[in-house]
N, C-alpha and C. Protein backbone atom coordinates (compact mmCIF):
# COMPACT_ATOMS: atom_id res chain seq x y z
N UNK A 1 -2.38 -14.30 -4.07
CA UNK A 1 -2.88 -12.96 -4.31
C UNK A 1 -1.79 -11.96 -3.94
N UNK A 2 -0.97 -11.45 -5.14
CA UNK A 2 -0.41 -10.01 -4.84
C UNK A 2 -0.55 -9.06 -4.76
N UNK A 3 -0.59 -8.36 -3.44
CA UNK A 3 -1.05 -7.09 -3.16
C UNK A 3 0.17 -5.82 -2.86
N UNK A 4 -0.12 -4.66 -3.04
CA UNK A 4 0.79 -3.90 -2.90
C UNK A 4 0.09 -2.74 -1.85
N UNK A 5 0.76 -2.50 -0.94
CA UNK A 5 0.20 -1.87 0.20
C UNK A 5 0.65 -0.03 0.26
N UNK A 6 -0.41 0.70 0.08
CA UNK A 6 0.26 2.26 0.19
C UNK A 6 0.82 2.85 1.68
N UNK A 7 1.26 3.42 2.14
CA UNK A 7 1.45 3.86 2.89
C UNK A 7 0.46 4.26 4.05
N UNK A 8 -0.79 4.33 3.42
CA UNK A 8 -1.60 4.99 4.24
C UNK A 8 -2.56 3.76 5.07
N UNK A 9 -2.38 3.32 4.33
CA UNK A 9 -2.33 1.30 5.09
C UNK A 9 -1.99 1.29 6.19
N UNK A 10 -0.20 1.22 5.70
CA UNK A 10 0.25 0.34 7.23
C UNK A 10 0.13 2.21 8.30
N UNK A 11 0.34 3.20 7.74
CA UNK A 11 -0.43 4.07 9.10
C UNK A 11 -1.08 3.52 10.06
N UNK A 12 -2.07 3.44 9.27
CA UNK A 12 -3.57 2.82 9.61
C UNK A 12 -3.17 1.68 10.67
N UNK A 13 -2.83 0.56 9.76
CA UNK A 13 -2.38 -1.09 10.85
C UNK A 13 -1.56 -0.65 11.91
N UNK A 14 -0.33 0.80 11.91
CA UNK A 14 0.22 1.01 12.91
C UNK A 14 -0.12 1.83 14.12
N UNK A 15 -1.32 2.52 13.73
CA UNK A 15 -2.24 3.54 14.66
C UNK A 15 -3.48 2.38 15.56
N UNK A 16 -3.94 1.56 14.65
CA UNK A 16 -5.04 0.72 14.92
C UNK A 16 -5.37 -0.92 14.85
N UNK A 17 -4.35 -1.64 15.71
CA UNK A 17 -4.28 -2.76 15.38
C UNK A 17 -5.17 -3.69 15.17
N UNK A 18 -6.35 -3.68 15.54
CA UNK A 18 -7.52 -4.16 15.25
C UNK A 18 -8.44 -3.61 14.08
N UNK A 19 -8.14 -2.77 13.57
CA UNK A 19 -8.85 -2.52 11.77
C UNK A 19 -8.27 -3.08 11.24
N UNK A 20 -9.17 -3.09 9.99
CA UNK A 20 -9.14 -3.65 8.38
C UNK A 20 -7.86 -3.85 7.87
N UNK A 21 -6.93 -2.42 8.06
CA UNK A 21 -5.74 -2.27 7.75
C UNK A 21 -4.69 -3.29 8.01
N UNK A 22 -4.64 -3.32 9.57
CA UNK A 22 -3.84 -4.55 10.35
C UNK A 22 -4.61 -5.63 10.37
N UNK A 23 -5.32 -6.29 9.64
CA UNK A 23 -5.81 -7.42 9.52
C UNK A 23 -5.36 -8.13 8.12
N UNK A 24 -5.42 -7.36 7.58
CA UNK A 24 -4.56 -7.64 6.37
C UNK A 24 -2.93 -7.83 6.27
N UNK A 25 -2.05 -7.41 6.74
CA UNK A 25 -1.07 -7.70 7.27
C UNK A 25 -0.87 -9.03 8.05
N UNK A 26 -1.62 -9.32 8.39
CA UNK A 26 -1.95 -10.60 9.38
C UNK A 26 -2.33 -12.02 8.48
N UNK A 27 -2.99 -11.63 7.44
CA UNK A 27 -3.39 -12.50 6.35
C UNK A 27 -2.10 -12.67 5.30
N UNK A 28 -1.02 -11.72 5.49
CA UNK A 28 0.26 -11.57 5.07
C UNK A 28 1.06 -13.40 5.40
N UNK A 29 1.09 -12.89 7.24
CA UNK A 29 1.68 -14.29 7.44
C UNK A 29 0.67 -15.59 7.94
N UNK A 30 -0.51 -15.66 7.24
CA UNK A 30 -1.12 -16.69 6.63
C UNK A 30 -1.36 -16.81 5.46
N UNK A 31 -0.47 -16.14 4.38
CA UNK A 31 -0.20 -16.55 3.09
C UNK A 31 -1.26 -16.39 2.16
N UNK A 32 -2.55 -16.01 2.07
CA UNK A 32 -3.32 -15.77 1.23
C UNK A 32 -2.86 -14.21 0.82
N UNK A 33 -1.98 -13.76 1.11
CA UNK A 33 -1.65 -12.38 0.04
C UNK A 33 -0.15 -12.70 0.47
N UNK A 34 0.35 -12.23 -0.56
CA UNK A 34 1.55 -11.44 -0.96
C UNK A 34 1.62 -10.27 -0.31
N UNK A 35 2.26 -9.50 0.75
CA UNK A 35 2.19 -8.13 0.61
C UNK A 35 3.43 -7.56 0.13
N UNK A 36 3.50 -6.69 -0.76
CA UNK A 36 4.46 -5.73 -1.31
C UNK A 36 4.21 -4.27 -1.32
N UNK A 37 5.20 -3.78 -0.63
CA UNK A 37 5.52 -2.24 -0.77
C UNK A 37 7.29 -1.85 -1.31
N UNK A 38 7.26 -0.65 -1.49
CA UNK A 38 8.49 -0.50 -1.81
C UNK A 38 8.85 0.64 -0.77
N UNK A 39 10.91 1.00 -0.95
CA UNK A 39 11.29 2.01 -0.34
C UNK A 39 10.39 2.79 -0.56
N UNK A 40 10.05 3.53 -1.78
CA UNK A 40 9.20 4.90 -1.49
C UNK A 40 8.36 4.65 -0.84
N UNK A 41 7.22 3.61 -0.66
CA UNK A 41 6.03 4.10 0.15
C UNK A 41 6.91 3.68 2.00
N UNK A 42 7.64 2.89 2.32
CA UNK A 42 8.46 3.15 3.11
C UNK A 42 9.27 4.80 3.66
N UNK A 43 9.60 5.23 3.04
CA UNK A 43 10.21 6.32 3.09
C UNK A 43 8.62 7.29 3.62
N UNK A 44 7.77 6.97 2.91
CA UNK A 44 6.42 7.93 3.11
C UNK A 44 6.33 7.49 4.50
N UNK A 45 6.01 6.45 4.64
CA UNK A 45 5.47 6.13 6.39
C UNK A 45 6.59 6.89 7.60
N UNK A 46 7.73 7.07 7.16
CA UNK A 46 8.42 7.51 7.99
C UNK A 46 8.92 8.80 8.05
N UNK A 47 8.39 9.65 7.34
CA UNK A 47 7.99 11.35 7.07
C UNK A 47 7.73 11.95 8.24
N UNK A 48 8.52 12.52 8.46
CA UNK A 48 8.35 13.24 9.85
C UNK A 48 6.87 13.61 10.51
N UNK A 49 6.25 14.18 9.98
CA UNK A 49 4.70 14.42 9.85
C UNK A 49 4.08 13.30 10.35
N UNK A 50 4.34 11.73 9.61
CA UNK A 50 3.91 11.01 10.10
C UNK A 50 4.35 10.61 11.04
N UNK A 51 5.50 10.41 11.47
CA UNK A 51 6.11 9.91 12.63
C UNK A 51 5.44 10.62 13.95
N UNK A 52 5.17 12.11 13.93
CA UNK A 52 4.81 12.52 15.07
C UNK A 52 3.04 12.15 14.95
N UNK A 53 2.25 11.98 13.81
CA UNK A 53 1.01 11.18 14.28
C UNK A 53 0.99 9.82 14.92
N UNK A 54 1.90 9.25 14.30
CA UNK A 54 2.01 8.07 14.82
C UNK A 54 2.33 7.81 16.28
N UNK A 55 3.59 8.23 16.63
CA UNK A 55 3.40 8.90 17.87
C UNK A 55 4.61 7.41 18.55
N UNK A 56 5.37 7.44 17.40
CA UNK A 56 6.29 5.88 17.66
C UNK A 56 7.69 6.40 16.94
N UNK A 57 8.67 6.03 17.19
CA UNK A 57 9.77 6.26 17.15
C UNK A 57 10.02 5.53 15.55
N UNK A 58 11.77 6.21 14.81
CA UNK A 58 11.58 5.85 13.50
C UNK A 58 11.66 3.99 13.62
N UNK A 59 12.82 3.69 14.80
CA UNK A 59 13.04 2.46 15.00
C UNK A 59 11.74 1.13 15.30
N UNK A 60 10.58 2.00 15.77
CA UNK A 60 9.60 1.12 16.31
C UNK A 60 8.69 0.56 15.21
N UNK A 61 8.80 2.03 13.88
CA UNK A 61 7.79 1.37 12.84
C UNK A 61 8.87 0.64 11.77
N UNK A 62 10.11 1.02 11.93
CA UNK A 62 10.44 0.01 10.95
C UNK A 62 10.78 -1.67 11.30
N UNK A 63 10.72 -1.95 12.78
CA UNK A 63 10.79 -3.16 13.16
C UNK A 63 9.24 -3.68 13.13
N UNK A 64 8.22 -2.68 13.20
CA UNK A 64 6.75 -3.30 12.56
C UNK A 64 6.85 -4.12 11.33
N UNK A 65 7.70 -3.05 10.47
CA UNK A 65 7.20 -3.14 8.51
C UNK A 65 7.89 -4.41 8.65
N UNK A 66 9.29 -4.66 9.56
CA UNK A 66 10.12 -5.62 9.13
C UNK A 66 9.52 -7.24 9.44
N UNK A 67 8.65 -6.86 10.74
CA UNK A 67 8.10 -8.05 11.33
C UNK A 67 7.09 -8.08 10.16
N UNK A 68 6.43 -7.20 9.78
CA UNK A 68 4.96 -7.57 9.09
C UNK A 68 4.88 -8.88 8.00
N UNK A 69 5.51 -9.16 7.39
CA UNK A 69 6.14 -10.05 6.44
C UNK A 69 6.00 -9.06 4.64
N UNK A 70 5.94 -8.21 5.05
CA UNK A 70 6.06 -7.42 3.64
C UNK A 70 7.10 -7.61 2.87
N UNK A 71 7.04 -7.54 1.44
CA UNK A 71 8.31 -7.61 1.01
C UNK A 71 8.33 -6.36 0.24
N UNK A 72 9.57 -5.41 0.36
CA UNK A 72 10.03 -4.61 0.34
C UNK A 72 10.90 -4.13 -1.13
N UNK A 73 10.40 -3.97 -2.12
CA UNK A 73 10.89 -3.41 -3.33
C UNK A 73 12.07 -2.43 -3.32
N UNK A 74 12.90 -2.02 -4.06
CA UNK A 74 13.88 -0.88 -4.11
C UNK A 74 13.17 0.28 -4.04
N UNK A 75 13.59 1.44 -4.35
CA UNK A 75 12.87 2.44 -4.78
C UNK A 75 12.16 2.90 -6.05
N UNK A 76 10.94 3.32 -5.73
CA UNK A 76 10.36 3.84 -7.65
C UNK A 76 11.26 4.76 -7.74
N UNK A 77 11.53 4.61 -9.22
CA UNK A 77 12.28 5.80 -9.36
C UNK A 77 11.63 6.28 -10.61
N UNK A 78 12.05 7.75 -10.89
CA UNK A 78 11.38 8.16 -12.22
C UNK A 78 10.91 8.16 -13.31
N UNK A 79 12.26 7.45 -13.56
CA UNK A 79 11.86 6.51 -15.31
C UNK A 79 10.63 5.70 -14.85
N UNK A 80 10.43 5.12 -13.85
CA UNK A 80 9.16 3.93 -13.83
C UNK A 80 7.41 4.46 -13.58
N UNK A 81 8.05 5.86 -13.03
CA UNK A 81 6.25 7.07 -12.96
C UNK A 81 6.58 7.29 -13.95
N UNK A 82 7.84 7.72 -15.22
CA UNK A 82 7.25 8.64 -16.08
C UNK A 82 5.88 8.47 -16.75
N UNK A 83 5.35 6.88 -17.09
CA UNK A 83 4.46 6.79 -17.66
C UNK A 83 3.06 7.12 -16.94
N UNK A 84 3.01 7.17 -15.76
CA UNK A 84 1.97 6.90 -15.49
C UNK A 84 1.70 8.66 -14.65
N UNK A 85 2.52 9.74 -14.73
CA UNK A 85 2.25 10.78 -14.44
C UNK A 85 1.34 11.87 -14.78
N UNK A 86 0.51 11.56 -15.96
CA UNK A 86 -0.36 12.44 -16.39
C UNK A 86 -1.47 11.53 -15.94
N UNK A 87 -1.88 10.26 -15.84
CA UNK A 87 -2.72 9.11 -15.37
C UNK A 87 -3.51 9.89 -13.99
N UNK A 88 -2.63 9.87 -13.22
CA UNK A 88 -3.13 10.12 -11.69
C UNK A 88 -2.37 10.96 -11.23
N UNK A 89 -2.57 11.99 -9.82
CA UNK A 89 -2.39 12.42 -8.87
C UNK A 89 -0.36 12.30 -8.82
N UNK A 90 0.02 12.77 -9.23
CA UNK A 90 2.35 12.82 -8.99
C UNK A 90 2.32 12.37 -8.24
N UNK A 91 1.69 12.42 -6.61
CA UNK A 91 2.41 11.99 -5.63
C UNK A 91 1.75 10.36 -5.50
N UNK A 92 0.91 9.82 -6.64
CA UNK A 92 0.36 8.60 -6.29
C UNK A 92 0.82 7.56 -7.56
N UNK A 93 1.72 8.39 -8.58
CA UNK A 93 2.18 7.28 -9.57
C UNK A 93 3.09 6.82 -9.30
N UNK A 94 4.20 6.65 -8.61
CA UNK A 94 5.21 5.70 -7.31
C UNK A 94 4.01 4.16 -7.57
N UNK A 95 3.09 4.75 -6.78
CA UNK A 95 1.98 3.33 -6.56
C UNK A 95 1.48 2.64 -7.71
N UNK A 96 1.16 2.97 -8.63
CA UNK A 96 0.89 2.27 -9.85
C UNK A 96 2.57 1.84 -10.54
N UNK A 97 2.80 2.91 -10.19
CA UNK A 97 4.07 1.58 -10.92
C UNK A 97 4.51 0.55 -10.16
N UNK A 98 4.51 1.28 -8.76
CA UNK A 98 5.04 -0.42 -8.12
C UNK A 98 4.67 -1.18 -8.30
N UNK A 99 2.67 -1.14 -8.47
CA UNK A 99 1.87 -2.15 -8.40
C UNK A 99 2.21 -3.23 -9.48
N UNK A 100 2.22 -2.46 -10.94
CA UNK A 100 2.49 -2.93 -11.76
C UNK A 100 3.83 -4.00 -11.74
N UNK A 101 4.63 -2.88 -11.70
CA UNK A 101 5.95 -3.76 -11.64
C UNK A 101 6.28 -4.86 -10.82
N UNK A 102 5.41 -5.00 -9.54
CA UNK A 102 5.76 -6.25 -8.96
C UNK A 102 4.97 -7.23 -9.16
N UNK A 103 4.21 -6.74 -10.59
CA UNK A 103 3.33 -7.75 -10.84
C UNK A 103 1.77 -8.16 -9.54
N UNK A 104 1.47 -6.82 -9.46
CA UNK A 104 0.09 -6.82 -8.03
C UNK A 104 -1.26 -6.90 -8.33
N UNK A 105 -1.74 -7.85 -8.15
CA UNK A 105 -3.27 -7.62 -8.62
C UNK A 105 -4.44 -6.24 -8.00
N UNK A 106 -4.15 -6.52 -7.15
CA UNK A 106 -4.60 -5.51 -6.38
C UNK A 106 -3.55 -4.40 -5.29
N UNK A 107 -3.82 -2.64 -5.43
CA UNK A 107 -3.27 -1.88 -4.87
C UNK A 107 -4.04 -1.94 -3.71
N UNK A 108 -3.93 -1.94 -2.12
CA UNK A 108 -4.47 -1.22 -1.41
C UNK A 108 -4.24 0.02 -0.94
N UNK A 109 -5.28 0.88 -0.86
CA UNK A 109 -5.02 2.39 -0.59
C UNK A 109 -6.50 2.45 0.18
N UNK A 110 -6.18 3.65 1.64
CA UNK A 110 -7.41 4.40 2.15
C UNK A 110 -7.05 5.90 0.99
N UNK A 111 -6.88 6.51 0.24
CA UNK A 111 -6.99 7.54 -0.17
C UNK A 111 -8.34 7.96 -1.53
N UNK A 112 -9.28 7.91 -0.68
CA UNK A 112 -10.20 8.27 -1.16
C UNK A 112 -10.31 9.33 -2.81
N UNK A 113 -9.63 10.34 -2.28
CA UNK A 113 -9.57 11.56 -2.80
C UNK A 113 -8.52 11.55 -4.38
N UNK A 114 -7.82 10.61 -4.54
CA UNK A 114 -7.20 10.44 -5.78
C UNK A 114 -6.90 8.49 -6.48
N UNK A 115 -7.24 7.98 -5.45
CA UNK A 115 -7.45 6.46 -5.82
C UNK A 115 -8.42 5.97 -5.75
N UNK A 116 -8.95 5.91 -5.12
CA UNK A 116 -10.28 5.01 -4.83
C UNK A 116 -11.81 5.24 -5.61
N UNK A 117 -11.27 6.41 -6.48
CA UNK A 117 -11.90 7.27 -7.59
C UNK A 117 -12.98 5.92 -8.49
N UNK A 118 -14.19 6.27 -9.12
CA UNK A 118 -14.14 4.89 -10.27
C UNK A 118 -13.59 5.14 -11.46
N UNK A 119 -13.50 6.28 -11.59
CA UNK A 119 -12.26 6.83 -13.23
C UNK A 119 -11.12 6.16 -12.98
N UNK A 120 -10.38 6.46 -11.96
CA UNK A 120 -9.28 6.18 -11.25
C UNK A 120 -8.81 4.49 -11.20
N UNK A 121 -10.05 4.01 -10.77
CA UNK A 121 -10.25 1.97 -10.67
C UNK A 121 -10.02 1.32 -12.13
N UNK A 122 -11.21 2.12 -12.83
CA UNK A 122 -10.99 1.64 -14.44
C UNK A 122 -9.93 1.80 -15.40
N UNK A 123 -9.47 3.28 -15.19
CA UNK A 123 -8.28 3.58 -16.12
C UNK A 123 -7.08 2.53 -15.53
N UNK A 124 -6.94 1.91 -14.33
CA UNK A 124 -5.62 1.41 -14.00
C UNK A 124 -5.93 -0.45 -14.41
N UNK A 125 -7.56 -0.72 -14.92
CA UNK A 125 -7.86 -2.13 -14.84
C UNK A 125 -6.60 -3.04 -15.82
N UNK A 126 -6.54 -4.13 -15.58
CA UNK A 126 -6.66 -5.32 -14.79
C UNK A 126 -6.25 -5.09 -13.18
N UNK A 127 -5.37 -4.04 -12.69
CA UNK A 127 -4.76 -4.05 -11.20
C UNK A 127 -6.46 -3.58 -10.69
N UNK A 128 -6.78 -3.90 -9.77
CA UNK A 128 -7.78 -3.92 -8.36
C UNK A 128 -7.33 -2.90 -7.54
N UNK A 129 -7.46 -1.26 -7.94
CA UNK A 129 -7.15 -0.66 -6.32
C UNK A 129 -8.41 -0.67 -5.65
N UNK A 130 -8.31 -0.98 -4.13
CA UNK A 130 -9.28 -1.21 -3.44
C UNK A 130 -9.14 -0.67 -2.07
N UNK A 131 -9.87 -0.32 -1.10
CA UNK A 131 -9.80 0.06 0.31
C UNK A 131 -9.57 -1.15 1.07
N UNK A 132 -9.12 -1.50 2.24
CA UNK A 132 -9.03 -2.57 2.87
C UNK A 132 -9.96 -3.51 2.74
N UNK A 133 -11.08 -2.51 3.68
CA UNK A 133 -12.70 -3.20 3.73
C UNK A 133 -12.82 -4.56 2.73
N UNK A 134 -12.57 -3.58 1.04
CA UNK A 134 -13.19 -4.22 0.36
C UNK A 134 -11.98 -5.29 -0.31
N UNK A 135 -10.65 -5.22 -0.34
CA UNK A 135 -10.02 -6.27 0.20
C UNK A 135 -9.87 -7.50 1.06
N UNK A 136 -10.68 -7.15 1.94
CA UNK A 136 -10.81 -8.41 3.32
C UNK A 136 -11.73 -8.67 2.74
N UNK A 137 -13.07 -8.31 2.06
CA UNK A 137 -14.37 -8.94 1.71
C UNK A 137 -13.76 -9.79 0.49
N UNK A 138 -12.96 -9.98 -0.30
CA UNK A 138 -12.64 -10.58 -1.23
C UNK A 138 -11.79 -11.45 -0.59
N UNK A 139 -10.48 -11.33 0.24
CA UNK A 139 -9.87 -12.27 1.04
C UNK A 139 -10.89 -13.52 1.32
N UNK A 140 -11.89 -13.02 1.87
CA UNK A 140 -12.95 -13.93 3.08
C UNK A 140 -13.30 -14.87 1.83
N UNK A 141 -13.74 -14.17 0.75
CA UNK A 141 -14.82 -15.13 -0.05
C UNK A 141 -13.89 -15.98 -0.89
N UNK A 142 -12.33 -16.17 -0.78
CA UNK A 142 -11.81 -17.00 -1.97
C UNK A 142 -11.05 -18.32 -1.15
């Protein structure tokens, strides 16, 4: 199972090691997912903004991402949103293309407000964007 992880994920796994978020990561290095992110959603986690929620140094979350067993894509770059920029939300077509491009069945995202949409689920089908939750409930049952 290839999954592609947004940013607002590993937040999440790095604020709360015992949620949904960081449990999935964990299922990383027991091999029932794939996890993939790329530089950009990398680059997002380490946004100053976030860094001071997080409340961890730049060095501490990138020796997380590095331990996590993620594998780590180049950067999206433009040519690869152009298509998908009228689709969804600018700052969230990075994520559909990665998804795509690394070949991901499923996106995970907590962002309610421009993914987790059901317009949003269908227009992107065959890829699965899903919230953790409902990620781990599919993990469990296969």
């Amino acid at each position: 199972m290839r999954v592609y992880f947004d940013a607002s994920v590993l937040i999440t796994a790095i604020l709360s090691p015992n949620g949904g978020s960081a449990q999935l990561l964990k299922f990383i290095k027991k091999d029932p997912i794939v996890g993939i992110a790329s530089q950009t959603v990398i680059e997002e986690v380490l946004e100053e903004d976030h860094l001071q929620k997080i409340k961890r140094s730049k060095w501490e979350i990138e020796k997380f991402i590095a331990q996590s067993g993620l594998i780590v894509r180049k950067k999206i770059t433009g040519d690869e949103t152009a298509v998908y920029e009228n689709l969804v939300a600018e700052n969230d077509s990075h994520l559909i293309a990665g998804a795509n491009i690394t070949k991901c069945q499923y996106l995970v995202t907590l962002d309610k407000k421009h993914l987790l949409r059901p317009d949003i689920k269908e227009r992107f089908l065959p890829l699965c964007i899903v919230s953790p939750k409902e990620l781990l409930e599919d993990v469990v049952t296969k």
